[in-house]
PDB file of N, CA and C in Angstrom:
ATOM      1  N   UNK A   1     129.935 -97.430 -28.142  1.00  0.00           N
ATOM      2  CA  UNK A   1     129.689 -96.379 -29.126  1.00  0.00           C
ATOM      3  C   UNK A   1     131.036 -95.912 -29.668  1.00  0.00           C
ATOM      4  N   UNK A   2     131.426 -96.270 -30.981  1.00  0.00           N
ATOM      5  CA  UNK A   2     132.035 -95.533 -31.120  1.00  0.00           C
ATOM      6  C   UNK A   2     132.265 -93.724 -31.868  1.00  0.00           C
ATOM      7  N   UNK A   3     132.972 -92.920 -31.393  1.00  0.00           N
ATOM      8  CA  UNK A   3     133.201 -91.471 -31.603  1.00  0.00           C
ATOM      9  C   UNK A   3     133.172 -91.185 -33.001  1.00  0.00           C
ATOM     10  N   UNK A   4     133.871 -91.825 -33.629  1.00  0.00           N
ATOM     11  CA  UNK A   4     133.929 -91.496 -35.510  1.00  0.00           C
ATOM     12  C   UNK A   4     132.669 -91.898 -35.900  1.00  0.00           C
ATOM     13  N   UNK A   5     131.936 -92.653 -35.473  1.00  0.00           N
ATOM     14  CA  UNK A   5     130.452 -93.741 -36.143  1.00  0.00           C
ATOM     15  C   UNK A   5     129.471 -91.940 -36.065  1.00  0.00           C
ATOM     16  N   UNK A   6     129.353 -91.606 -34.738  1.00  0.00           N
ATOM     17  CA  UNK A   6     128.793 -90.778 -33.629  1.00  0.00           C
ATOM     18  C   UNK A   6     128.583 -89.355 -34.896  1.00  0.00           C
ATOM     19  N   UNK A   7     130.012 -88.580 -35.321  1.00  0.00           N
ATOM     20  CA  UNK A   7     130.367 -87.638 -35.594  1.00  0.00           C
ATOM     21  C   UNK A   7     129.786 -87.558 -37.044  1.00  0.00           C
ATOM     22  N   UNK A   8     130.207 -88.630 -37.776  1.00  0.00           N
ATOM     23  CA  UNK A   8     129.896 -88.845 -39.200  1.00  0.00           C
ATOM     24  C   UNK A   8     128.265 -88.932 -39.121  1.00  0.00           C
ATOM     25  N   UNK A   9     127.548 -89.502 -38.244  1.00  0.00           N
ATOM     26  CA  UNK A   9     126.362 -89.878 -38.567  1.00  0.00           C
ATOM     27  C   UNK A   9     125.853 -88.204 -38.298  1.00  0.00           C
ATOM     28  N   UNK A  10     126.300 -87.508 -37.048  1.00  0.00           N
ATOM     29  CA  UNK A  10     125.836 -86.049 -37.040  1.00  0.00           C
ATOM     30  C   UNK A  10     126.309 -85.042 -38.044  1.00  0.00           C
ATOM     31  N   UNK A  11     127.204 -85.432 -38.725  1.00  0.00           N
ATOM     32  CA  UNK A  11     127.395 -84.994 -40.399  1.00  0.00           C
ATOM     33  C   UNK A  11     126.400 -85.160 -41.719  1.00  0.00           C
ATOM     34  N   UNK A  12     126.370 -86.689 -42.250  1.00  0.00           N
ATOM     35  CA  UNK A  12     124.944 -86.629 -42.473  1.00  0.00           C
ATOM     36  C   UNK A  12     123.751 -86.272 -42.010  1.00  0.00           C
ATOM     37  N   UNK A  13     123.591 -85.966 -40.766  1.00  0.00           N
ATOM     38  CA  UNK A  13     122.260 -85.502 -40.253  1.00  0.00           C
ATOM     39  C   UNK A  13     121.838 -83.814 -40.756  1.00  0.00           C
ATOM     40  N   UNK A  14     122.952 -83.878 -40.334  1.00  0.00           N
ATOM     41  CA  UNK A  14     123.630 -81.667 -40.841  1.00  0.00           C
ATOM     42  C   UNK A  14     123.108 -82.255 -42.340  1.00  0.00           C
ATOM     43  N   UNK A  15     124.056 -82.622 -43.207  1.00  0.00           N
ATOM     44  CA  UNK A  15     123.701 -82.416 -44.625  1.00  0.00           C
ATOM     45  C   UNK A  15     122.207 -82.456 -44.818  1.00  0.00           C
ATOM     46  N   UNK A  16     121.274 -83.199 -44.578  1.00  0.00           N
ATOM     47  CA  UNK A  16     120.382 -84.001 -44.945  1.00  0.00           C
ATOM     48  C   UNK A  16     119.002 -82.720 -44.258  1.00  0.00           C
ATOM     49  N   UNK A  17     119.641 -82.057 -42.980  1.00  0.00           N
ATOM     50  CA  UNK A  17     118.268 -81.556 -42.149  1.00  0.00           C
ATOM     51  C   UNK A  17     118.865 -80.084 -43.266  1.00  0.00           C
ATOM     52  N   UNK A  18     119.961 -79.657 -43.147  1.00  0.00           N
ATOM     53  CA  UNK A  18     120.514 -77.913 -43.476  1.00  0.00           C
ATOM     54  C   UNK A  18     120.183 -78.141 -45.263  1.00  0.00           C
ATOM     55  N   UNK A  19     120.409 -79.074 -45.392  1.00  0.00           N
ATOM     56  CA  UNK A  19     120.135 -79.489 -46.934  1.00  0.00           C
ATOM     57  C   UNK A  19     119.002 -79.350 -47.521  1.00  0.00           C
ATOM     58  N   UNK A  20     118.116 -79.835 -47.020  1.00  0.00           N
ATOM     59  CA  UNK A  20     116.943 -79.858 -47.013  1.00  0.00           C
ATOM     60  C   UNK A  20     116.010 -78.638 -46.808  1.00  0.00           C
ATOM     61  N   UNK A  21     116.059 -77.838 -45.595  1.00  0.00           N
ATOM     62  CA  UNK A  21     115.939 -76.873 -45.391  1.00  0.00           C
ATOM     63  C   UNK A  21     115.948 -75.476 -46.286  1.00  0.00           C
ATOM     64  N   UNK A  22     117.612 -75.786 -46.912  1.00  0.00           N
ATOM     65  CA  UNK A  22     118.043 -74.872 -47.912  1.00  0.00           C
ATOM     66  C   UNK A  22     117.270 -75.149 -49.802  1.00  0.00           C
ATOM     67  N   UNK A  23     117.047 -76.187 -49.572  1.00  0.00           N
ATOM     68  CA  UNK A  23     116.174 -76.841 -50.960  1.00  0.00           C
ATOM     69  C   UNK A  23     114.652 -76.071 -50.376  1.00  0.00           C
ATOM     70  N   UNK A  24     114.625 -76.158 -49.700  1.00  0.00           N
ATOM     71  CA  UNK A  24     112.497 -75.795 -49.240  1.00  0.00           C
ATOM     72  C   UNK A  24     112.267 -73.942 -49.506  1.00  0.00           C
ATOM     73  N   UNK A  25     113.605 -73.377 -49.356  1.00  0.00           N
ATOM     74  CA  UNK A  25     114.068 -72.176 -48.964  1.00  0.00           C
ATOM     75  C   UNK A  25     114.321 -71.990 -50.526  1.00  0.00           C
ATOM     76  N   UNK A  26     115.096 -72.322 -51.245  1.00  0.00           N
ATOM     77  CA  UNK A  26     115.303 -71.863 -52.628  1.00  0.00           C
ATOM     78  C   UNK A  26     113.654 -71.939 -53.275  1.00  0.00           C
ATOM     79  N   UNK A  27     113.387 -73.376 -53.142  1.00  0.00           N
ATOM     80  CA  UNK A  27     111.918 -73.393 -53.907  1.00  0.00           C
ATOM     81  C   UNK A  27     111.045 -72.540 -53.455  1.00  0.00           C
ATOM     82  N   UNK A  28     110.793 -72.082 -52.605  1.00  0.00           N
ATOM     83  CA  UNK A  28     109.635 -71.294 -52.182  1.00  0.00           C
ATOM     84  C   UNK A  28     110.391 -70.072 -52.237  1.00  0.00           C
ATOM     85  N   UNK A  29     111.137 -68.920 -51.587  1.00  0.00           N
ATOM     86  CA  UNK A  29     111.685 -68.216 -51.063  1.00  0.00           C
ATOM     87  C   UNK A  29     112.379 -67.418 -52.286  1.00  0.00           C
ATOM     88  N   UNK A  30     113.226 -68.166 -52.987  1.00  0.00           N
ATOM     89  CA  UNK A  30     113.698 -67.692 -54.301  1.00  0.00           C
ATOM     90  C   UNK A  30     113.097 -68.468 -55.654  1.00  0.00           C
ATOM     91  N   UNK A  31     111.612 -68.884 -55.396  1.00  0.00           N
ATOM     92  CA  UNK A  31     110.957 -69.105 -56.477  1.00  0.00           C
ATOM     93  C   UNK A  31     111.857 -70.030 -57.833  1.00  0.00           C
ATOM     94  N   UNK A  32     112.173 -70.800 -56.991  1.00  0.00           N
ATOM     95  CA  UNK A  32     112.860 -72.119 -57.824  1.00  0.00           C
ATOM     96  C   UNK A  32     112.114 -73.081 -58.187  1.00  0.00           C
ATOM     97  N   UNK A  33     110.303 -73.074 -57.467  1.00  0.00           N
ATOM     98  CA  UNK A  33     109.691 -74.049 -57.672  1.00  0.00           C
ATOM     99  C   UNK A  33     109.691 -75.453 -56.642  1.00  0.00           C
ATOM    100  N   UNK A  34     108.548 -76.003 -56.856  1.00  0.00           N
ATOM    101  CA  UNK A  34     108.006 -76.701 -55.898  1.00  0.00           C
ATOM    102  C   UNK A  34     108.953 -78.083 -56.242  1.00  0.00           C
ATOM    103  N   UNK A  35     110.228 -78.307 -57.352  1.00  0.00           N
ATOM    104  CA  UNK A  35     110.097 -79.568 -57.293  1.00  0.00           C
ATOM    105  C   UNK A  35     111.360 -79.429 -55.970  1.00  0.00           C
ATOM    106  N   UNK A  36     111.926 -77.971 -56.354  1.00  0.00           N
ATOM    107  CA  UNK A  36     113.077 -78.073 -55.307  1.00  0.00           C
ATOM    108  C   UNK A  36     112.533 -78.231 -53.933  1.00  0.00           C
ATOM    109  N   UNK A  37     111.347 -77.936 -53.811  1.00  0.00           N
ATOM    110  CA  UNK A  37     110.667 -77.981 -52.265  1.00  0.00           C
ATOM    111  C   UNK A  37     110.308 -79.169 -52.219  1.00  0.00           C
ATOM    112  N   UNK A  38     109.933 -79.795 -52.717  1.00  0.00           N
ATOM    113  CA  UNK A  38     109.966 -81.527 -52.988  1.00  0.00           C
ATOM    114  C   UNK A  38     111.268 -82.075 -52.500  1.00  0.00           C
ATOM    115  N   UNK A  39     111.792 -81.860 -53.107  1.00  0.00           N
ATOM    116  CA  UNK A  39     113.381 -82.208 -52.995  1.00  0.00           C
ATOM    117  C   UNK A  39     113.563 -81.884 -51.201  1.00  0.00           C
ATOM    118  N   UNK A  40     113.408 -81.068 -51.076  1.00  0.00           N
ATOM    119  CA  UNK A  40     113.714 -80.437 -49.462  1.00  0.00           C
ATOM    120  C   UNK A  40     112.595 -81.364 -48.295  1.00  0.00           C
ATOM    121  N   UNK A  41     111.547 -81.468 -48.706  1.00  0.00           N
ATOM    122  CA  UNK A  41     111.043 -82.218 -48.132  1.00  0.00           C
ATOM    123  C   UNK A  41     111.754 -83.542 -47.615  1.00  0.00           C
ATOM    124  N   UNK A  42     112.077 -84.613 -48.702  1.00  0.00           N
ATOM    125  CA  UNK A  42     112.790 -85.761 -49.300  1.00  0.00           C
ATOM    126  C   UNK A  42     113.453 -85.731 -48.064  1.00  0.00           C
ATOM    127  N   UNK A  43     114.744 -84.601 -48.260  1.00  0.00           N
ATOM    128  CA  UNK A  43     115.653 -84.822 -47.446  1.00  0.00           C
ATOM    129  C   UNK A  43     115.659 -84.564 -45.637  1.00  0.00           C
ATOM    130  N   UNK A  44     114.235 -83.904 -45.447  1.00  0.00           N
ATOM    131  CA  UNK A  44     114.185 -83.669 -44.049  1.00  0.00           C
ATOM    132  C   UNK A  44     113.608 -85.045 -43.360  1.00  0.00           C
ATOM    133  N   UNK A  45     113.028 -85.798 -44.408  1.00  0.00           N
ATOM    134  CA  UNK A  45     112.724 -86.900 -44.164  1.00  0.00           C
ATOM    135  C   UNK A  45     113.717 -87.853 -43.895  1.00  0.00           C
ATOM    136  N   UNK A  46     115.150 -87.677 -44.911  1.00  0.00           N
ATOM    137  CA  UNK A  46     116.089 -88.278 -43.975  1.00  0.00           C
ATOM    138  C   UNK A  46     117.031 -88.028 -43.091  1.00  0.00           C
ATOM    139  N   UNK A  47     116.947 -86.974 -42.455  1.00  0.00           N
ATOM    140  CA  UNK A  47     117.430 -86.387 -41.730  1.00  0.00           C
ATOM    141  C   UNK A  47     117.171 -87.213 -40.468  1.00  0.00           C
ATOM    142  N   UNK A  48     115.246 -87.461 -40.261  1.00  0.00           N
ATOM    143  CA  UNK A  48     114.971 -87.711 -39.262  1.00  0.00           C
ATOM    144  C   UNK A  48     115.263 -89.214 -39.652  1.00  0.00           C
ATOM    145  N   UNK A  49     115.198 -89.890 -40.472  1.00  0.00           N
ATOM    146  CA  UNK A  49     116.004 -91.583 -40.479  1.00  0.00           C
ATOM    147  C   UNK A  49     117.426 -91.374 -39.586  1.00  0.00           C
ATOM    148  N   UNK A  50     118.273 -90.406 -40.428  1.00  0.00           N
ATOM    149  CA  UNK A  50     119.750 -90.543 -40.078  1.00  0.00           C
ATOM    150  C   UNK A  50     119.774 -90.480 -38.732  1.00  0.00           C
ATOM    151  N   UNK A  51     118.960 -89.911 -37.689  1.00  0.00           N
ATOM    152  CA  UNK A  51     119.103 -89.100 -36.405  1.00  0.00           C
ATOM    153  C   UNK A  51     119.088 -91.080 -35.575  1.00  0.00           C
ATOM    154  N   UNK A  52     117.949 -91.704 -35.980  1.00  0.00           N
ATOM    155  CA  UNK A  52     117.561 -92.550 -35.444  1.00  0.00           C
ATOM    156  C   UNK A  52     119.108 -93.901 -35.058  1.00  0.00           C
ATOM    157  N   UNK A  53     119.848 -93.586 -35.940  1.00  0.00           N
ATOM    158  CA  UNK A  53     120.966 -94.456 -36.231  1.00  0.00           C
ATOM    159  C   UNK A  53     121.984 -93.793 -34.998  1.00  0.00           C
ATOM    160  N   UNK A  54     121.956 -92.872 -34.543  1.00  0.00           N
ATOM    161  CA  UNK A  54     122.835 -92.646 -33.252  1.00  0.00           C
ATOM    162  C   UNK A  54     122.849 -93.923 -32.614  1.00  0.00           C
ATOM    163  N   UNK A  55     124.179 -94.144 -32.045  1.00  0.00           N
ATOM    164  CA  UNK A  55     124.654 -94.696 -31.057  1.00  0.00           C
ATOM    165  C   UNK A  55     123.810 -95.230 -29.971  1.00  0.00           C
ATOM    166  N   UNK A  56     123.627 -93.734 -28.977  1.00  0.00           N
ATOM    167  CA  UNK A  56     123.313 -93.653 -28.049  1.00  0.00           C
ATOM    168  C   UNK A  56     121.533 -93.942 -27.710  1.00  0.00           C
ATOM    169  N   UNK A  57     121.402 -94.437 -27.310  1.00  0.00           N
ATOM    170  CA  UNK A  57     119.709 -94.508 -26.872  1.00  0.00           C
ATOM    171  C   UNK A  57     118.655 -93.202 -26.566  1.00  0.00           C
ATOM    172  N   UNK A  58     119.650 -92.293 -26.202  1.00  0.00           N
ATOM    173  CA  UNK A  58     118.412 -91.239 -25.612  1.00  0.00           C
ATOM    174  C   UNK A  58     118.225 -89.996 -26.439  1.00  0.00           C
ATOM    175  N   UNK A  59     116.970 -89.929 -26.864  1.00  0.00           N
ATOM    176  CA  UNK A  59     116.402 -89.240 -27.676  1.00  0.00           C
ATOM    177  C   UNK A  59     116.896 -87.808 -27.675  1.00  0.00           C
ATOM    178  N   UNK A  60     116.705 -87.688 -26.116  1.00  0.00           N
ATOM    179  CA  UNK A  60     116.810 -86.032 -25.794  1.00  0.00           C
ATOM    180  C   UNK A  60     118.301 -85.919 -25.792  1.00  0.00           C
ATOM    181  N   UNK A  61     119.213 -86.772 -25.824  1.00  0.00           N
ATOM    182  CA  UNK A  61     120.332 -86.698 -25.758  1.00  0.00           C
ATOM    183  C   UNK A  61     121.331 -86.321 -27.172  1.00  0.00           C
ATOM    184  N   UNK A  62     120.739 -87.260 -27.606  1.00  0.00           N
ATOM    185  CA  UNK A  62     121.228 -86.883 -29.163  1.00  0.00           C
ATOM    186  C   UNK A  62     120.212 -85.825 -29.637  1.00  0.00           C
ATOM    187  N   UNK A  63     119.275 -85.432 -29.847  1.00  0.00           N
ATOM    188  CA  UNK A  63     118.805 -83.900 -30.497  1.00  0.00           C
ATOM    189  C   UNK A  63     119.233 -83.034 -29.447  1.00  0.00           C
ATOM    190  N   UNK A  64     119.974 -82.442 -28.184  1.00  0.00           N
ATOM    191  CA  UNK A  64     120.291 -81.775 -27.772  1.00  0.00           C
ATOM    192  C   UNK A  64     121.785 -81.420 -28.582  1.00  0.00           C
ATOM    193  N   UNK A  65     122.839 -82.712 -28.706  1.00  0.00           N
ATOM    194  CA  UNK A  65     123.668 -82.306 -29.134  1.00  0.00           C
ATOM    195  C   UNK A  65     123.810 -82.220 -30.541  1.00  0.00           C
ATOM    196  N   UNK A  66     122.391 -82.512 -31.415  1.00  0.00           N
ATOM    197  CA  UNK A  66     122.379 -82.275 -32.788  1.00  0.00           C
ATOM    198  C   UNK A  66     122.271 -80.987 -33.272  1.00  0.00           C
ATOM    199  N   UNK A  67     121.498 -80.033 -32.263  1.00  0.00           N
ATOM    200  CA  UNK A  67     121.616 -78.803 -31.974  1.00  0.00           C
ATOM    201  C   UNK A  67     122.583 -78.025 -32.119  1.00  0.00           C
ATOM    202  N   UNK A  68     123.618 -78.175 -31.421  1.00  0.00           N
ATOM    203  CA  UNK A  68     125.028 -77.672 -31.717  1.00  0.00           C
ATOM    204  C   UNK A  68     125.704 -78.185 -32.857  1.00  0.00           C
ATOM    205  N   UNK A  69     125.557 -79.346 -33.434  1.00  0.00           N
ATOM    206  CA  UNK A  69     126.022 -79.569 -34.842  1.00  0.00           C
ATOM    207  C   UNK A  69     125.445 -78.564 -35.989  1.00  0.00           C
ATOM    208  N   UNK A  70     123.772 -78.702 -35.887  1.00  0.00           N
ATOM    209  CA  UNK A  70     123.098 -77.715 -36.902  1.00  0.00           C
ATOM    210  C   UNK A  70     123.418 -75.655 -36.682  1.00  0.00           C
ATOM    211  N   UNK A  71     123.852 -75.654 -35.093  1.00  0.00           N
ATOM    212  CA  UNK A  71     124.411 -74.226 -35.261  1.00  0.00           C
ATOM    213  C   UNK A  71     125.409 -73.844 -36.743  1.00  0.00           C
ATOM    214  N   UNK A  72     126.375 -74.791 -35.940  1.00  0.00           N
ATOM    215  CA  UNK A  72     127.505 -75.114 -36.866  1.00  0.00           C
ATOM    216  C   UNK A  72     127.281 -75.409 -38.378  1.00  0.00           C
ATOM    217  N   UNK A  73     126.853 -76.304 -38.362  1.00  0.00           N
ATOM    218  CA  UNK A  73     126.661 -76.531 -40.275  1.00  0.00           C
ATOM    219  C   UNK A  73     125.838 -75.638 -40.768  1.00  0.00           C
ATOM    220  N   UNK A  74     125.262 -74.935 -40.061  1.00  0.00           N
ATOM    221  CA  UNK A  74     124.122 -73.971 -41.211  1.00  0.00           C
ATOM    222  C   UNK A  74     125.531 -73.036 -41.342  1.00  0.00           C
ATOM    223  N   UNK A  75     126.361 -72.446 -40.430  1.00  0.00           N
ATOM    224  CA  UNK A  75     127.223 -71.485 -40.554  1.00  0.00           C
ATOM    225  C   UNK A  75     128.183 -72.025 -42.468  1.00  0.00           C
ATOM    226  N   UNK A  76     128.331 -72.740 -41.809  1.00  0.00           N
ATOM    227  CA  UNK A  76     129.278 -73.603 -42.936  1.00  0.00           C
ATOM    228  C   UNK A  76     128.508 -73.956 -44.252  1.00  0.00           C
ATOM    229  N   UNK A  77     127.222 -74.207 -44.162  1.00  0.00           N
ATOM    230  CA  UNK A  77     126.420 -74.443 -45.355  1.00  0.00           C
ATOM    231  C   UNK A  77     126.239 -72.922 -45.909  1.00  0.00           C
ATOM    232  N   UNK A  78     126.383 -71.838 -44.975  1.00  0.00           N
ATOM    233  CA  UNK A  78     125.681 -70.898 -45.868  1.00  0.00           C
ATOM    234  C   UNK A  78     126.861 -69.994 -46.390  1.00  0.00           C
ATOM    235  N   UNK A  79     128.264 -70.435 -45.864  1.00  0.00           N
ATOM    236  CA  UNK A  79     129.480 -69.683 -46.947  1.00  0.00           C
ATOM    237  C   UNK A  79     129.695 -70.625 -47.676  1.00  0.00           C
ATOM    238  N   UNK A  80     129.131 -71.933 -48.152  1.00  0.00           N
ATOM    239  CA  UNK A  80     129.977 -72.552 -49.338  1.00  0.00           C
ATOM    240  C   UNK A  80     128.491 -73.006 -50.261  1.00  0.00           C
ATOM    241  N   UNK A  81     127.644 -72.272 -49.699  1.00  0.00           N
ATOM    242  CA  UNK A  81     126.451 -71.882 -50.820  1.00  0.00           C
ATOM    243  C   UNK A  81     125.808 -71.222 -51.436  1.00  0.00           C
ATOM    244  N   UNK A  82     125.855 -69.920 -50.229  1.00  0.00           N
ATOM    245  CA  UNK A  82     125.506 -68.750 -50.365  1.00  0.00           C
ATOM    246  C   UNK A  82     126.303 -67.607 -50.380  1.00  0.00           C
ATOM    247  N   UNK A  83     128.068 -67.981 -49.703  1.00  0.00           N
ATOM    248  CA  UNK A  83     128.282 -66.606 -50.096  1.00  0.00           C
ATOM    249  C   UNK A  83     128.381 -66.008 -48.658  1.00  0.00           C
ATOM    250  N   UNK A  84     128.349 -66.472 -47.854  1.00  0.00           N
ATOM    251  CA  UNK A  84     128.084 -65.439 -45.926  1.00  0.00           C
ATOM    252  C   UNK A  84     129.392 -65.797 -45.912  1.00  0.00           C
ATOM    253  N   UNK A  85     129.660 -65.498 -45.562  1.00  0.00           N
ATOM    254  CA  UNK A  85     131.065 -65.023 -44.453  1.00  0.00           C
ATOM    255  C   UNK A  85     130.866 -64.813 -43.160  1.00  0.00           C
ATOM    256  N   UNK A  86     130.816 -65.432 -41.692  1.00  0.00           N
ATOM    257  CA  UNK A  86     130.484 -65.439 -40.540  1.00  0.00           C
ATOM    258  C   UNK A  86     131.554 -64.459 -39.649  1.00  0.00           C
ATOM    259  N   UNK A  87     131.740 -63.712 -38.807  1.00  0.00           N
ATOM    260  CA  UNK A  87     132.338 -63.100 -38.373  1.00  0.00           C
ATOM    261  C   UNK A  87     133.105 -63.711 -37.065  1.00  0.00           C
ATOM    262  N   UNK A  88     133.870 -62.922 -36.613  1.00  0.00           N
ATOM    263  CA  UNK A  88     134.520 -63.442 -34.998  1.00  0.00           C
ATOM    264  C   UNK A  88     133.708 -64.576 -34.041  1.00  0.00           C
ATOM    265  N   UNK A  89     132.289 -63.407 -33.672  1.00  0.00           N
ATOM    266  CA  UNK A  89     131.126 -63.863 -32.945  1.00  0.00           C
ATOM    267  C   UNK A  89     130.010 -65.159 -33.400  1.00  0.00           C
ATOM    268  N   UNK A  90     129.964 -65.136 -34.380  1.00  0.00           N
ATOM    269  CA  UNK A  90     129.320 -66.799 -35.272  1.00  0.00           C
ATOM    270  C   UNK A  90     130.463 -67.494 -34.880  1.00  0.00           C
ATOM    271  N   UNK A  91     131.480 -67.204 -35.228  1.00  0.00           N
ATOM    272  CA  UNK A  91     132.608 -68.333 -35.347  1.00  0.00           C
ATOM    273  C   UNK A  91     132.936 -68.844 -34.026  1.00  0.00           C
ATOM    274  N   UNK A  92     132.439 -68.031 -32.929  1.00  0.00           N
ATOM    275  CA  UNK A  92     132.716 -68.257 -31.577  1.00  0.00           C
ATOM    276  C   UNK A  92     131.978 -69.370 -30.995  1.00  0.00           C
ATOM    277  N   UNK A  93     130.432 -68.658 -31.596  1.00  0.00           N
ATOM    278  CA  UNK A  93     129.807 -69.081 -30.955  1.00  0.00           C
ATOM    279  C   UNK A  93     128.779 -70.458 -31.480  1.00  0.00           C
ATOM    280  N   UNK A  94     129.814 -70.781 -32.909  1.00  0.00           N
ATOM    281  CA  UNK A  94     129.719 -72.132 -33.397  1.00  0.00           C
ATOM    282  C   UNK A  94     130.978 -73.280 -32.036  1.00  0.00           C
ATOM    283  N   UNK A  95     131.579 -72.526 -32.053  1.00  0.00           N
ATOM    284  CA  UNK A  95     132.588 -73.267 -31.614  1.00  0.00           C
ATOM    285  C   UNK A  95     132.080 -74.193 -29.772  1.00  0.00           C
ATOM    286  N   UNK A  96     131.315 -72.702 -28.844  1.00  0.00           N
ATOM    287  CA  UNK A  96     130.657 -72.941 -28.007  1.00  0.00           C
ATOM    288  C   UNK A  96     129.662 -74.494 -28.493  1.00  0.00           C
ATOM    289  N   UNK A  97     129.151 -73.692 -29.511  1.00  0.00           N
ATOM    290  CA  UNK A  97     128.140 -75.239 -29.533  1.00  0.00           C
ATOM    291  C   UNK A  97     128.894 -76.171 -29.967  1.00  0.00           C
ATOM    292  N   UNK A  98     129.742 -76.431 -30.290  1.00  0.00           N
ATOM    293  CA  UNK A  98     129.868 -77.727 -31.064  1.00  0.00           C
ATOM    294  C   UNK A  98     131.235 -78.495 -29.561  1.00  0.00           C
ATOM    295  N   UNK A  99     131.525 -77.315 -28.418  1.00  0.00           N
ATOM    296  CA  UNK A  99     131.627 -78.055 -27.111  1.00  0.00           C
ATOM    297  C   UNK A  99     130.851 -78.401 -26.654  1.00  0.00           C
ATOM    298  N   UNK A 100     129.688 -77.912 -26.303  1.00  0.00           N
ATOM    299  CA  UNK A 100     128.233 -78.772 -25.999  1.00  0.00           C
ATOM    300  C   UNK A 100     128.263 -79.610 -26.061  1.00  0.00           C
ATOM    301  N   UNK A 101     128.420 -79.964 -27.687  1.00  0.00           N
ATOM    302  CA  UNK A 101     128.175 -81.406 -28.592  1.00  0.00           C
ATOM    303  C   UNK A 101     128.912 -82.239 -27.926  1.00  0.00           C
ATOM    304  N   UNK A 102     130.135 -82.146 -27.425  1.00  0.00           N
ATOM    305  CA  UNK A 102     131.271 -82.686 -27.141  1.00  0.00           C
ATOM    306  C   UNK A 102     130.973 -83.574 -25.822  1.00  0.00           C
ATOM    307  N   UNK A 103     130.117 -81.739 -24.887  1.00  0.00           N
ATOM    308  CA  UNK A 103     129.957 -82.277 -23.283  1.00  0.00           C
ATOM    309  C   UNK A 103     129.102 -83.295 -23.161  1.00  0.00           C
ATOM    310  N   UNK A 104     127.733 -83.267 -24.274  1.00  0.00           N
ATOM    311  CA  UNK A 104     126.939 -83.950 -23.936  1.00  0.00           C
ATOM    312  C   UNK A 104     127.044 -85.002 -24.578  1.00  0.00           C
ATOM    313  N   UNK A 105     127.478 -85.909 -25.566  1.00  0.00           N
ATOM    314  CA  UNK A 105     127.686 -86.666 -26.184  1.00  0.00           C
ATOM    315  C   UNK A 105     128.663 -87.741 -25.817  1.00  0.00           C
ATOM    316  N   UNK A 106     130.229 -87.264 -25.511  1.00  0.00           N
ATOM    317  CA  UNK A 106     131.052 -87.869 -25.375  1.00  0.00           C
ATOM    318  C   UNK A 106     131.615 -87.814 -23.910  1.00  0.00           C
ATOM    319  N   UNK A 107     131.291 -86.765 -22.703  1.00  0.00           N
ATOM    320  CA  UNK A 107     131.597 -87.019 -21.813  1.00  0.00           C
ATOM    321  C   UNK A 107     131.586 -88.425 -20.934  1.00  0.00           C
ATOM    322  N   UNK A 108     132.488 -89.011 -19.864  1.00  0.00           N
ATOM    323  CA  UNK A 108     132.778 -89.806 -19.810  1.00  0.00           C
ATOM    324  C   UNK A 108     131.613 -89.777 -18.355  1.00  0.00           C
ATOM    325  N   UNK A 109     130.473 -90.952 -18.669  1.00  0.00           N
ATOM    326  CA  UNK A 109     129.033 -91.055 -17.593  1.00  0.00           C
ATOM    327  C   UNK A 109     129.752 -92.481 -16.774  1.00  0.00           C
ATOM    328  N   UNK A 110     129.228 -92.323 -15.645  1.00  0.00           N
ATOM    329  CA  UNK A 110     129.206 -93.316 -14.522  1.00  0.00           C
ATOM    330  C   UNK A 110     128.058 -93.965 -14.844  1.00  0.00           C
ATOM    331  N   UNK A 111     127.830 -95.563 -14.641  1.00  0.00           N
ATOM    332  CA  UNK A 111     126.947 -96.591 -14.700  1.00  0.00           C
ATOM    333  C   UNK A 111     126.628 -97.029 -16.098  1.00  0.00           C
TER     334      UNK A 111
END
C-alpha cells in the first residue's frame, strides 16, 4: 500500500462525500432546487465508488479512518465555502482525528 495512493484517494472521498452533501444542503436547505440535489446525490454516489479503491482490504478499517478525514474536510469545506472560521477547539480537534487516521491506517501491523 502505498501512503500518497492512501491519502489522495481519502481526499477525493472528502471532496466527493462533503461535496455532495453540501450540493443536497444548498438544494433543499437554501432552496437552490432539486437539480443541485441531483447533483449531490451524483456525487455521494461517488464517494462510495472512491471509498472502494482503498488500499487496504478492510471495510471497517478504512470507514473508521474516513471518519477522521470527513471531521476534517467538512471543517475546511465550510471556511472556503461558506465563510466559518473554526476556532482553537475544531482546529484541535480536527487535528485529534486526522491522528486517528494516521493510527489506524498507517500504523505499522504484525503478520
Amino acid at each position: 500500500m502505498t501512503v500518497a495512493r492512501s491519502i489522495l484517494l481519502f481526499v477525493l472521498a472528502a471532496l466527493a462525500e462533503i461535496g455532495g452533501a453540501w450540493l443536497i444542503w444548498q438544494g433543499v436547505r437554501e432552496h437552490r432546487g432539486w437539480l443541485w440535489a441531483g447533483a449531490g446525490v451524483v456525487a455521494l454516489g461517488l464517494y462510495g465508488f472512491v471509498a472502494t479503491l482503498q488500499p487496504d482490504a478492510s471495510f471497517g478499517r478504512i470507514l473508521a479512518a474516513y471518519g477522521g478525514v470527513f471531521v476534517a474536510g467538512s471543517l475546511v469545506w465550510g471556511m472556503v465555502a461558506d465563510g466559518f472560521r473554526p476556532d482553537r477547539w475544531d482546529v484541535a480537534g480536527a487535528l485529534v482525528c486526522l491522528v486517528g487516521v494516521a493510527l489506524i491506517m498507517y500504523a505499522p501491523r504484525s503478520g
